[in-house]
N, C-alpha and C. Protein backbone atom coordinates (compact mmCIF):
# COMPACT_ATOMS: atom_id res chain seq x y z
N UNK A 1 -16.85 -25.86 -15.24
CA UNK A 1 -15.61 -26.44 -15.72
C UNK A 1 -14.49 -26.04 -14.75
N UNK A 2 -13.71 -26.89 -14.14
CA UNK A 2 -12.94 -27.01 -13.62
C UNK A 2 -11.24 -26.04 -14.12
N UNK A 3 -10.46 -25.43 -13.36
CA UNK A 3 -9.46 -25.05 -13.83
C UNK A 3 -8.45 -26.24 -14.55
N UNK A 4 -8.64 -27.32 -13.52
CA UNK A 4 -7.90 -28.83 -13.88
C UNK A 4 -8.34 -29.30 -15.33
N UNK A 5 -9.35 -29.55 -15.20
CA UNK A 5 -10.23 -29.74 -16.21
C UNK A 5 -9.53 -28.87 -17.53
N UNK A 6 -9.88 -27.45 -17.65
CA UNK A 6 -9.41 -26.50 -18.45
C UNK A 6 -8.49 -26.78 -18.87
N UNK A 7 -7.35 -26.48 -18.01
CA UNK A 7 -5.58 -26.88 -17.69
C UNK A 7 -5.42 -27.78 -18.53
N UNK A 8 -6.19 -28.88 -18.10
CA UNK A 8 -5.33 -30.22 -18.50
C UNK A 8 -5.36 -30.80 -19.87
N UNK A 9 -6.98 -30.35 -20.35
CA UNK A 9 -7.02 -30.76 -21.65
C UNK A 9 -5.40 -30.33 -23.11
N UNK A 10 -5.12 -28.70 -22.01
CA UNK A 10 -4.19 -28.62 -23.10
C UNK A 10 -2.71 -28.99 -22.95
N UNK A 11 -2.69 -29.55 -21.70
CA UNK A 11 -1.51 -29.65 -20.98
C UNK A 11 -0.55 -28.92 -19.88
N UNK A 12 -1.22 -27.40 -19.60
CA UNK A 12 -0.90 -26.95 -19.12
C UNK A 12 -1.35 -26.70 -17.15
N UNK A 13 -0.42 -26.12 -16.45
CA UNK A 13 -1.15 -26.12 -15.21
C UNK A 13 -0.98 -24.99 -14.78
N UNK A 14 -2.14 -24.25 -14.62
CA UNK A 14 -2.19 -22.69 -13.64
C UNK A 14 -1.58 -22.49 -12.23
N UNK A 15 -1.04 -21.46 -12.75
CA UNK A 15 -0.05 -20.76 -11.90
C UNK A 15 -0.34 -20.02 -10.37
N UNK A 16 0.87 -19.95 -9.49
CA UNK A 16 -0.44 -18.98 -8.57
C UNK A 16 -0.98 -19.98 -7.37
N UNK A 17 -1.39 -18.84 -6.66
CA UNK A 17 -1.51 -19.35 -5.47
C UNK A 17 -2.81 -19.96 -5.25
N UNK A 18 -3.13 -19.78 -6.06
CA UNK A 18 -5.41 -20.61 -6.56
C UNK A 18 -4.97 -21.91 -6.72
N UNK A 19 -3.95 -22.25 -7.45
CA UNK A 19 -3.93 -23.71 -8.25
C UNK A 19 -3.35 -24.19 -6.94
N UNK A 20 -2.00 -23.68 -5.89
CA UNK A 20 -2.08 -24.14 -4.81
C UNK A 20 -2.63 -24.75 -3.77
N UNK A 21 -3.78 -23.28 -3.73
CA UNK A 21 -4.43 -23.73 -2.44
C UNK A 21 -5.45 -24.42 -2.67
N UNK A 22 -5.99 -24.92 -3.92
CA UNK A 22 -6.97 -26.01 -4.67
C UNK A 22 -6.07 -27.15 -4.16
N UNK A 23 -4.92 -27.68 -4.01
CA UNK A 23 -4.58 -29.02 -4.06
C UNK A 23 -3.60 -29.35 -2.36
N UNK A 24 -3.93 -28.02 -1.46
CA UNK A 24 -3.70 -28.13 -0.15
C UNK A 24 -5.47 -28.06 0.91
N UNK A 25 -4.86 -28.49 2.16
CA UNK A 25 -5.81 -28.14 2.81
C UNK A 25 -5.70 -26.92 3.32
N UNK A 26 -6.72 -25.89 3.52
CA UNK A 26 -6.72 -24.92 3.87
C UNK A 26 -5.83 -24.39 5.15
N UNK A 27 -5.65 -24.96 6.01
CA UNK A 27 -5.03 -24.74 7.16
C UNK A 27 -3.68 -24.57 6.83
N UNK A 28 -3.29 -26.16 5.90
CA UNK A 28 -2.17 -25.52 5.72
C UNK A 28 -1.60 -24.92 4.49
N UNK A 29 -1.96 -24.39 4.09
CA UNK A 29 -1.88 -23.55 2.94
C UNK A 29 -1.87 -22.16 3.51
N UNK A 30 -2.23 -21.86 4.93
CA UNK A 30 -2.17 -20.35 5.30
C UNK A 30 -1.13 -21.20 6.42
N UNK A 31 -0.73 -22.02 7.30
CA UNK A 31 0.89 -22.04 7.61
C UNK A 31 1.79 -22.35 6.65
N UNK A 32 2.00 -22.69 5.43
CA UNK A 32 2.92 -22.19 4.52
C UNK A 32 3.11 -20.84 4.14
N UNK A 33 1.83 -20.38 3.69
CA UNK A 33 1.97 -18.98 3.53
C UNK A 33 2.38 -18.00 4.51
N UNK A 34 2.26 -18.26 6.11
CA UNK A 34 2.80 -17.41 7.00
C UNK A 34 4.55 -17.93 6.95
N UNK A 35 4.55 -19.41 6.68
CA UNK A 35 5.97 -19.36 6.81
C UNK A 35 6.63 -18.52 5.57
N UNK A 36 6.21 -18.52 4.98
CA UNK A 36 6.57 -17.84 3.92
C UNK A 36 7.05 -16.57 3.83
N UNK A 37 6.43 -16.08 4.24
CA UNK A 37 6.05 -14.12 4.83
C UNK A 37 7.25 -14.35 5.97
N UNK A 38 7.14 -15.00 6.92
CA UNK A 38 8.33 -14.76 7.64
C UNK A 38 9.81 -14.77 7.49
N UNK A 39 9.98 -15.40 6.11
CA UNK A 39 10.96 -15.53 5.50
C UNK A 39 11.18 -14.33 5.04
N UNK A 40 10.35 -14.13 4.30
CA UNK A 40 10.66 -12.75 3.38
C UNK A 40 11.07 -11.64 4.12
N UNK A 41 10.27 -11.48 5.54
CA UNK A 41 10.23 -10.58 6.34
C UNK A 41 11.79 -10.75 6.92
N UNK A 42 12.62 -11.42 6.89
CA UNK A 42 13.49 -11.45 7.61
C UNK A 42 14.82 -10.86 6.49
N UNK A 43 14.10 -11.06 5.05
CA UNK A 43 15.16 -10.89 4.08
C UNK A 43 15.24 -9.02 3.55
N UNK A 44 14.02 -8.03 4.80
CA UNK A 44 14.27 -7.04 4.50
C UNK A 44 15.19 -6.18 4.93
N UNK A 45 15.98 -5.23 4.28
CA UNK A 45 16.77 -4.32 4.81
C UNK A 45 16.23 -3.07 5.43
N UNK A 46 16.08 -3.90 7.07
CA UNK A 46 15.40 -2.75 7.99
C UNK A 46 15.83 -0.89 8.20
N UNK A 47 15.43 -0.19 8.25
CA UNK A 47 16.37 1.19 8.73
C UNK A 47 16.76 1.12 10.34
N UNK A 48 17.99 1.93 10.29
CA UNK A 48 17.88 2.22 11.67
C UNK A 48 17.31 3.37 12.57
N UNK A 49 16.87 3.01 13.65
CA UNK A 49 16.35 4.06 15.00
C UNK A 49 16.82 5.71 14.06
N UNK A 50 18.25 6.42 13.91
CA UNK A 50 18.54 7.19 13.50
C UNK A 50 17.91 7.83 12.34
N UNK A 51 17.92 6.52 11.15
CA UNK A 51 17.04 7.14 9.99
C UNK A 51 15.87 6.90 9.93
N UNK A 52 15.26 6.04 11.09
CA UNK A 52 13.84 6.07 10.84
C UNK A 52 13.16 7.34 11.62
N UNK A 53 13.95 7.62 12.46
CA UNK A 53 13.36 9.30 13.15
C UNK A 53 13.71 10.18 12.20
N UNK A 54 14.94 10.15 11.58
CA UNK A 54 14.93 11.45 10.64
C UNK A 54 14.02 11.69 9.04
N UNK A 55 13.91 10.18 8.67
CA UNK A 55 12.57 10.47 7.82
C UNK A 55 11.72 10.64 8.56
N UNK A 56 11.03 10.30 9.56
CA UNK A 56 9.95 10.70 10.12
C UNK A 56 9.80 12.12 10.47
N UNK A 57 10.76 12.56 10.72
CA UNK A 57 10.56 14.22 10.93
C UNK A 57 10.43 14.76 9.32
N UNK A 58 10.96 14.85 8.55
CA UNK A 58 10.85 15.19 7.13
C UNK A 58 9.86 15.21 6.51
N UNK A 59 9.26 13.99 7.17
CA UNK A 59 7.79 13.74 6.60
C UNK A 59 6.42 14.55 7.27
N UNK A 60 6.74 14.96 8.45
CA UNK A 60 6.30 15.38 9.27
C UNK A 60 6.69 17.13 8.90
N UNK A 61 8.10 17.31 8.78
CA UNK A 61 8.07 18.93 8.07
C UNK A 61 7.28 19.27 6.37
N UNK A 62 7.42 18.27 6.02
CA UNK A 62 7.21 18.49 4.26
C UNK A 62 5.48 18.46 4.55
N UNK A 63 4.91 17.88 5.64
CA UNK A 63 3.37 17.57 5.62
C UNK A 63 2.78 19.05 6.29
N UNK A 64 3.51 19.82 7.10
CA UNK A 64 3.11 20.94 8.13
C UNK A 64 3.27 22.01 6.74
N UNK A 65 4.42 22.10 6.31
CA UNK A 65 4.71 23.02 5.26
C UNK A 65 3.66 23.01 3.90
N UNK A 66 3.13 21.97 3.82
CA UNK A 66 2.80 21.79 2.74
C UNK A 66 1.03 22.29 3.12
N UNK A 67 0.55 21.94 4.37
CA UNK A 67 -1.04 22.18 5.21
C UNK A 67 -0.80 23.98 5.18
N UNK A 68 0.41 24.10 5.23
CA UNK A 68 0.55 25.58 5.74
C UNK A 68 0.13 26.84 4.06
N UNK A 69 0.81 26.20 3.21
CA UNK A 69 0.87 26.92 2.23
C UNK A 69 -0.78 26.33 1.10
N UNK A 70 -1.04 25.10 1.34
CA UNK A 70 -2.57 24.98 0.82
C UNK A 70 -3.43 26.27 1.57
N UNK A 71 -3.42 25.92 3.09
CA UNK A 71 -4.21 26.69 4.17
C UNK A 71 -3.77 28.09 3.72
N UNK A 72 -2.73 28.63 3.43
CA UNK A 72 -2.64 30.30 3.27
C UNK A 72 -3.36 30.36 1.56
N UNK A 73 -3.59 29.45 0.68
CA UNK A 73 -3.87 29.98 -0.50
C UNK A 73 -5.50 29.86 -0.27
N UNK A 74 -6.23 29.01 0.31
CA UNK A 74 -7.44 28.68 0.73
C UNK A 74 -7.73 29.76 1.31
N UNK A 75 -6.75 30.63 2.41
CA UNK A 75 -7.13 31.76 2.63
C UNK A 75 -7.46 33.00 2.08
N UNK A 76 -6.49 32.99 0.98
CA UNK A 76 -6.29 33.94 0.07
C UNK A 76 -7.65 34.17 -0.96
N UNK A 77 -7.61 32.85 -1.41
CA UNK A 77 -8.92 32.80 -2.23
C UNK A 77 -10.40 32.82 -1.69
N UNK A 78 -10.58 32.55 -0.29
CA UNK A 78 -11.88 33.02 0.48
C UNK A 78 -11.66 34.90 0.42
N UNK A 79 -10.32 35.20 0.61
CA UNK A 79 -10.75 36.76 0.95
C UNK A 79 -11.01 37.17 -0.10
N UNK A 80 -10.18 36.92 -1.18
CA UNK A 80 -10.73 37.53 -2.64
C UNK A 80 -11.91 37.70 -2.94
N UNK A 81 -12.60 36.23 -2.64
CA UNK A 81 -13.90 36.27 -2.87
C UNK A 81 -15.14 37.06 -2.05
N UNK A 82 -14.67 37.00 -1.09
CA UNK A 82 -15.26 37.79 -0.16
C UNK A 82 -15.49 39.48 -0.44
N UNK A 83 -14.16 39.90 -0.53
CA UNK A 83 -14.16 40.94 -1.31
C UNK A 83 -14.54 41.37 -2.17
N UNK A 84 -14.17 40.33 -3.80
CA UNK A 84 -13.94 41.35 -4.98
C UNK A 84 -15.60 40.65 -5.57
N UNK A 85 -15.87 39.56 -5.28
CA UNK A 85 -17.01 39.02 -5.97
C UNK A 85 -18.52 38.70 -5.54
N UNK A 86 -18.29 38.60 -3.73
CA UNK A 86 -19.65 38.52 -3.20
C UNK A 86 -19.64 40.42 -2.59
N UNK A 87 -18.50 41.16 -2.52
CA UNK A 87 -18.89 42.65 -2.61
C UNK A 87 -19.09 42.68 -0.97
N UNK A 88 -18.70 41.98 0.17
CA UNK A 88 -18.83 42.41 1.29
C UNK A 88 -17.65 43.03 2.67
């Protein structure tokens, strides 16, 4: 059974990019859709050079800091064990 089919008996028509690209040809149904995307893409509010390096460092400190203090408790808990429970 057809979505049309389905759809239609009750009057309604499915939504979405299926019911679309059912009643385009494939080709162009993906150059609409790129035009599409390029649109959107143009409607984002890019960062600038300035704040895109300074989140990038942040992200880059919060990720070192964060490897650093897993890695010292990973340490912590091998020596314990080492110590208090395998007794060597």
């Amino acid at each position: 059974m057809t979505l049309r089919l389905l759809f239609g008996t009750i009057g309604l028509k499915p939504a979405g990019l299926f019911y679309r690209a059912q009643n385009m040809n494939i080709v162009n149904f993906i150059v609409k859709f790129l035009k599409e995307v390029r649109v959107e893409v143009k409607k984002v509010n890019w960062l600038g050079r300035e704040q895109l390096v300074n989140y990038t460092l942040l992200v880059i400190g919060f990720m070192v800091v964060t490897a650093a203090f897993f890695g010292s408790l990973d340490y912590g808990f091998a020596f314990l064990l080492q110590k208090y429970v395998l007794g060597q």
